[in-house]
Protein backbone atom coordinates (compact mmCIF):
# COMPACT_ATOMS: atom_id res chain seq x y z
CA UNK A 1 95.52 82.43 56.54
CA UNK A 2 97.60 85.50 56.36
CA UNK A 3 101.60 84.93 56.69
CA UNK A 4 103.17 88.46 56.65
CA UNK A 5 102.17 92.17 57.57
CA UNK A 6 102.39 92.75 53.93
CA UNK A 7 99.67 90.75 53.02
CA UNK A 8 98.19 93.10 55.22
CA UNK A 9 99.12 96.01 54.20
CA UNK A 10 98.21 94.87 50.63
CA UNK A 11 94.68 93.73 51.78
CA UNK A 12 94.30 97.67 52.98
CA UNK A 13 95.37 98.97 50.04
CA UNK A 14 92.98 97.12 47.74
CA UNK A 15 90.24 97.78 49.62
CA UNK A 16 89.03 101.34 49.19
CA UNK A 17 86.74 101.56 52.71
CA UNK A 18 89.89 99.61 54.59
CA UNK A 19 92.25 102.51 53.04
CA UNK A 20 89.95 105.11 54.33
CA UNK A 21 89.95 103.97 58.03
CA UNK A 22 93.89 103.28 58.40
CA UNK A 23 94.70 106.55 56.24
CA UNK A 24 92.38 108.43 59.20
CA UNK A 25 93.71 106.78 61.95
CA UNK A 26 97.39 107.19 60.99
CA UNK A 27 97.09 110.83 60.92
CA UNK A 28 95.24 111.23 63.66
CA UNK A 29 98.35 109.32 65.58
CA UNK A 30 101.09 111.26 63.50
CA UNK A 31 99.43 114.47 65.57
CA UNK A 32 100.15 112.53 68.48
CA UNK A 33 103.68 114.32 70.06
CA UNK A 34 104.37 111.47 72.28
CA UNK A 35 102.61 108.36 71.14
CA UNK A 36 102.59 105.47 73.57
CA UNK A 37 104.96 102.78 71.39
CA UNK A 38 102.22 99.99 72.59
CA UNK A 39 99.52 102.09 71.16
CA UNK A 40 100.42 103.36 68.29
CA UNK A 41 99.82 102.24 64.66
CA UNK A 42 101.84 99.40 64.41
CA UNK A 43 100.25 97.98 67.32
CA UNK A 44 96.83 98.29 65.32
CA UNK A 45 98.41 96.41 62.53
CA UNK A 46 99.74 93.76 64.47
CA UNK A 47 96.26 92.88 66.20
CA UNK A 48 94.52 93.42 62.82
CA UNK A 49 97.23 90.65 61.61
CA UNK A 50 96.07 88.14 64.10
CA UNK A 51 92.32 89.16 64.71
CA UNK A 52 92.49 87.93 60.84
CA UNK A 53 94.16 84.74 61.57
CA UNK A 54 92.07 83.93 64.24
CA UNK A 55 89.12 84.99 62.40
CA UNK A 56 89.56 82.71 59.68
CA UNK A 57 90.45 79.62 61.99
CA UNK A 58 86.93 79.78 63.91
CA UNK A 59 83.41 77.63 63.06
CA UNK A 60 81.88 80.90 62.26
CA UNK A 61 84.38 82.73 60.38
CA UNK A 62 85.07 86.27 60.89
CA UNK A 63 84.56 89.08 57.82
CA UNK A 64 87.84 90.09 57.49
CA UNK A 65 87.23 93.55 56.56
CA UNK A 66 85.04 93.86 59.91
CA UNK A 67 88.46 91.96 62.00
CA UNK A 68 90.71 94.85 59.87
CA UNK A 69 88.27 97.88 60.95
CA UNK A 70 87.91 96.76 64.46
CA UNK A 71 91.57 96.42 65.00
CA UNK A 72 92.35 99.68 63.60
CA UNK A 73 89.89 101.54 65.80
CA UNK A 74 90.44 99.49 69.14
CA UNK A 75 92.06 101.86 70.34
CA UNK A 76 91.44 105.06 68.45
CA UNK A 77 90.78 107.25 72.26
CA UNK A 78 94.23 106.97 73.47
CA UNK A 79 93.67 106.61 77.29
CA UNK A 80 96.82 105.87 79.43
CA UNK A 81 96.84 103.21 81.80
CA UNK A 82 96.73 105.63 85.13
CA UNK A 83 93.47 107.40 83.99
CA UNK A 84 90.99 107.29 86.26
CA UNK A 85 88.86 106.46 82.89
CA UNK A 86 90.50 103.28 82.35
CA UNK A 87 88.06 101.28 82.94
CA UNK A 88 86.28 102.74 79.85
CA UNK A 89 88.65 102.92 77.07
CA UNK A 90 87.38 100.79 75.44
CA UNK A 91 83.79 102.06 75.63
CA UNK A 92 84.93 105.48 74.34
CA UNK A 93 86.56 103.72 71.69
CA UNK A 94 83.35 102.41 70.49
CA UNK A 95 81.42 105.60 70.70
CA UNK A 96 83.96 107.33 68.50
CA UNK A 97 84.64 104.14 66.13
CA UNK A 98 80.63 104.44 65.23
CA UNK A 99 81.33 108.09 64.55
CA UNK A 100 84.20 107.50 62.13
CA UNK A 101 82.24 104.50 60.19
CA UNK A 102 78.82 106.28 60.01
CA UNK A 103 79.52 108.68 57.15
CA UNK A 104 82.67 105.94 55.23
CA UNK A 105 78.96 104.06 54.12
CA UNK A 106 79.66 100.65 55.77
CA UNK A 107 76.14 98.17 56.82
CA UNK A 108 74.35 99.74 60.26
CA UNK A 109 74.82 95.73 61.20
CA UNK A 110 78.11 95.56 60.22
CA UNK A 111 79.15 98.54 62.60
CA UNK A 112 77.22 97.37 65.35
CA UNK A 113 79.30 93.87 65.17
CA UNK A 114 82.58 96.17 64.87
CA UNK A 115 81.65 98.73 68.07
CA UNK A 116 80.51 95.52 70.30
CA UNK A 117 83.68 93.94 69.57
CA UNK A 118 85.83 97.35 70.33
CA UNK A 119 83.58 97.84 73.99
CA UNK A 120 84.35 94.48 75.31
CA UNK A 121 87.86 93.39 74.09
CA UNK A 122 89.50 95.43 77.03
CA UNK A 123 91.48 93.54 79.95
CA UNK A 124 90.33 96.67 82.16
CA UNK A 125 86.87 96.31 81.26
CA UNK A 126 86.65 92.84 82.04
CA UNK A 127 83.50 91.96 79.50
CA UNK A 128 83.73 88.65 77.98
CA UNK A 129 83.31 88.34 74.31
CA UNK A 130 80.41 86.86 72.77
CA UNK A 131 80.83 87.17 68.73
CA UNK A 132 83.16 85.79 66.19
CA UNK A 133 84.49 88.89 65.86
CA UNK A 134 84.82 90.13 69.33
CA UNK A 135 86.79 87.12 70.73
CA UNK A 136 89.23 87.19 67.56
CA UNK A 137 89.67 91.16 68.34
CA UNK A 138 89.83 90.28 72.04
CA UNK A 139 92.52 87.48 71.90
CA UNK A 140 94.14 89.29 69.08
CA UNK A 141 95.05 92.35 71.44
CA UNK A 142 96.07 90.55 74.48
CA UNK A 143 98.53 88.40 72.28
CA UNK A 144 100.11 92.03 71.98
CA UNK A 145 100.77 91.74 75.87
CA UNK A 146 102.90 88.37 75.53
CA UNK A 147 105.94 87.18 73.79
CA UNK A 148 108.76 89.42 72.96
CA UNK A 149 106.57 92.41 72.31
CA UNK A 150 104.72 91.87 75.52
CA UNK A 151 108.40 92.24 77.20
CA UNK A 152 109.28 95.22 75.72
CA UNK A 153 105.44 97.28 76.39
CA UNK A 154 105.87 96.11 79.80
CA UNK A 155 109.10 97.41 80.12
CA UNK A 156 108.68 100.24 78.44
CA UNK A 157 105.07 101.55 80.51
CA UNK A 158 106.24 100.47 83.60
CA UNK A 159 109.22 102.43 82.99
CA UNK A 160 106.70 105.66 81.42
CA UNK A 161 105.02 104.96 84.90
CA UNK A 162 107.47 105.59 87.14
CA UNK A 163 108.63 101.88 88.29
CA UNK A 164 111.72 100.20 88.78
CA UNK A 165 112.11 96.98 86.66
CA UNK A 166 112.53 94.32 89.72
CA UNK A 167 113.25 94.60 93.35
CA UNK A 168 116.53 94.00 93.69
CA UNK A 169 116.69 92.40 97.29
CA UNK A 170 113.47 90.13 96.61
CA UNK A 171 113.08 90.11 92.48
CA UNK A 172 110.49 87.57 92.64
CA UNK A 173 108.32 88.50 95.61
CA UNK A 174 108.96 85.21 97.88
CA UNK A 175 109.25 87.60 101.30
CA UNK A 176 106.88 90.34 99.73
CA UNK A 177 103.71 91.09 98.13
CA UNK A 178 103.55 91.51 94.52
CA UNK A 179 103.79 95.41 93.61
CA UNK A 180 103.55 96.08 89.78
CA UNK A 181 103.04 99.84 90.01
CA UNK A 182 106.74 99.54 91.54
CA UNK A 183 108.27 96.93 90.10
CA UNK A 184 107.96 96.03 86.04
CA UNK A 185 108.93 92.34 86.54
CA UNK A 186 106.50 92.08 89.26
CA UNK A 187 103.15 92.22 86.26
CA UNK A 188 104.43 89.52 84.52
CA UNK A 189 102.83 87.50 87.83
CA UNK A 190 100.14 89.79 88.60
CA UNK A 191 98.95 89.67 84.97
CA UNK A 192 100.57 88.56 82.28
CA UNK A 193 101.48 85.53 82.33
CA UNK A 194 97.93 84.61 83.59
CA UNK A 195 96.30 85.52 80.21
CA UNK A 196 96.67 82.45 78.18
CA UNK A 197 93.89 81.12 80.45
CA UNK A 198 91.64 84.03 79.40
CA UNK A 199 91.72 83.56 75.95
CA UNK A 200 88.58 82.50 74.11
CA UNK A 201 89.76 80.70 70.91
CA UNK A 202 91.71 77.81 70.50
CA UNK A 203 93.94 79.59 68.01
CA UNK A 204 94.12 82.24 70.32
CA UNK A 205 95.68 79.94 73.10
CA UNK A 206 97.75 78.28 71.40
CA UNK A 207 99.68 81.32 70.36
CA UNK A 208 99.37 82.32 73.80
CA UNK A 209 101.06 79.76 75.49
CA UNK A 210 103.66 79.89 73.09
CA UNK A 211 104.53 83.63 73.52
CA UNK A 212 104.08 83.01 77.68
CA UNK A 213 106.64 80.20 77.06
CA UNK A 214 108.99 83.34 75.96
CA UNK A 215 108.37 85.11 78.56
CA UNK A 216 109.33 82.08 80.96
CA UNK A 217 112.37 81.73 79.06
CA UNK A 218 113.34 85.75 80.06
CA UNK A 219 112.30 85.39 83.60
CA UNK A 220 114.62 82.48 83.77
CA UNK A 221 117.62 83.61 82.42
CA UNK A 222 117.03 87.39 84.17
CA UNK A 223 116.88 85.03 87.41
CA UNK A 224 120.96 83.52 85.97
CA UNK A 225 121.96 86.93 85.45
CA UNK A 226 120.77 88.36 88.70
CA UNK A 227 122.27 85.22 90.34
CA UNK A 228 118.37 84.83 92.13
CA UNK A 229 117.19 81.73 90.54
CA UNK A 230 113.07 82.50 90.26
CA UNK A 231 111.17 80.13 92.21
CA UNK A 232 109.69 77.10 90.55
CA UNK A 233 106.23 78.38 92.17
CA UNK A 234 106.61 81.54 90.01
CA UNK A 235 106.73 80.09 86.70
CA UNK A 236 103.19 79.21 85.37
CA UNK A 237 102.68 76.06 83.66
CA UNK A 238 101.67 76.30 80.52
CA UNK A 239 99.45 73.79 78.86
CA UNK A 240 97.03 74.07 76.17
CA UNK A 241 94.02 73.20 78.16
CA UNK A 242 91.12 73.32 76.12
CA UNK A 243 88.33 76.45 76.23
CA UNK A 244 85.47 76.74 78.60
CA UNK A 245 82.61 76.21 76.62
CA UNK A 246 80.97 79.08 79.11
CA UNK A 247 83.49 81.03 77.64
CA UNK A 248 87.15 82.43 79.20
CA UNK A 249 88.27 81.98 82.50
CA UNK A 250 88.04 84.68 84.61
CA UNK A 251 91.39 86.46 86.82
């Protein structure tokens, strides 16, 4: 199991192919003028960091240079979130992470694993994973959406995206309908706090629930400083149920 980002970064550096693909994809985002702070290199790290964790937890174990590429090139097409080509992100992602891997002399199979797991690890997309390696990438990328980093990318795109971060009159939607284009808070309810249920590895959920339990924490005390207690019927409960065998639950 690894413990630290540097035993990351020290993995990539001993291994030449692994220094090829992050050396690429950290200048193509150092062209980038205004580089989404959720998508940006770091944020490649960080799911590379857990897709390897999770990886090495599961019956069939993931290759961990495969978990390292895929996370580096999950999100190599930037698209924002108000495209209308959302919805394939993910799939463009693919496309262009087989044309970055075909000449660096990795296994036909082993890119094939690596662009199946990029297509269907998207929330947007809403493909569930089948592989080793897709569910690790999968689970590893919406962790990214929970805990304390999860508050500050929601913040911070809702915010890029025009919206407000609560209603102030009704902050927790008990007289309204739930608006997250317009109100930050609001996709913590819509979204966010429903993806520990979607995760498809036990290692996976469990570090889900505990970074939702953050975000419960936040919403409470933001409900003691706005002097709005949220509503009991807000607040998911969070339990480590075990995985579907049929695979994640579905939103």
């Amino acid at each position: 199991m690894m413990r630290t980002i540097s035993d990351l970064h020290q993995l990539i550096e001993n291994d030449f192919l692994l220094r090829q693909v992050h050396e690429l994809v950290a200048a193509r985002f150092a062209r980038e003028k205004s580089p989404d702070p959720g998508h940006d290199l770091a944020h490649f790290l960080r799911v590379a960091f857990w897709a390897l964790n999770i990886g090495s937890e599961l019956p069939e174990r993931v290759d961990p240079r495969e978990a390292v590429i895929a996370a580096l090139l999950h999100d190599v097409v930037p698209v924002p979130k108000n495209s209308p080509l959302r919805n394939e992100a993910s799939r463009l992602c693919a496309e262009e992470a087989e044309k970055i891997l075909a000449p660096l002399g990795l296994e036909t199979d082993a890119i094939a694993r690596i662009s199946e797991a990029i297509r269907c690890h998207s929330f947007s997309r809403g493909e569930t994973a089948k592989s080793p390696l897709a569910k690790a990438l999968q689970d590893a990328d919406r962790l990214e959406a929970l805990g304390s980093i999860g508050i500050m990318r929601c913040i911070s795109t809702g915010a890029r995206m025009g919206a407000e971060y609560f209603q102030s009159e009704d902050p927790w939607a008990t007289s309204r309908e739930l608006d997250d284009r317009a109100f930050s808070v609001d996709h913590f309810f819509t979204k966010l706090l429903k993806l520990p249920a979607t995760m498809t590895t036990e290692p996976g959920r469990r570090e889900a629930i505990r970074r939702a339990g953050i975000m419960r924490d936040f919403l409470i005390s933001l409900g003691e400083e706005l002097a709005q207690p949220v509503t009991d019927s807000r607040l998911p409960k969070l339990s480590p149920d075990p995985i579907p065998r049929s695979g994640a639950r579905r939103l």
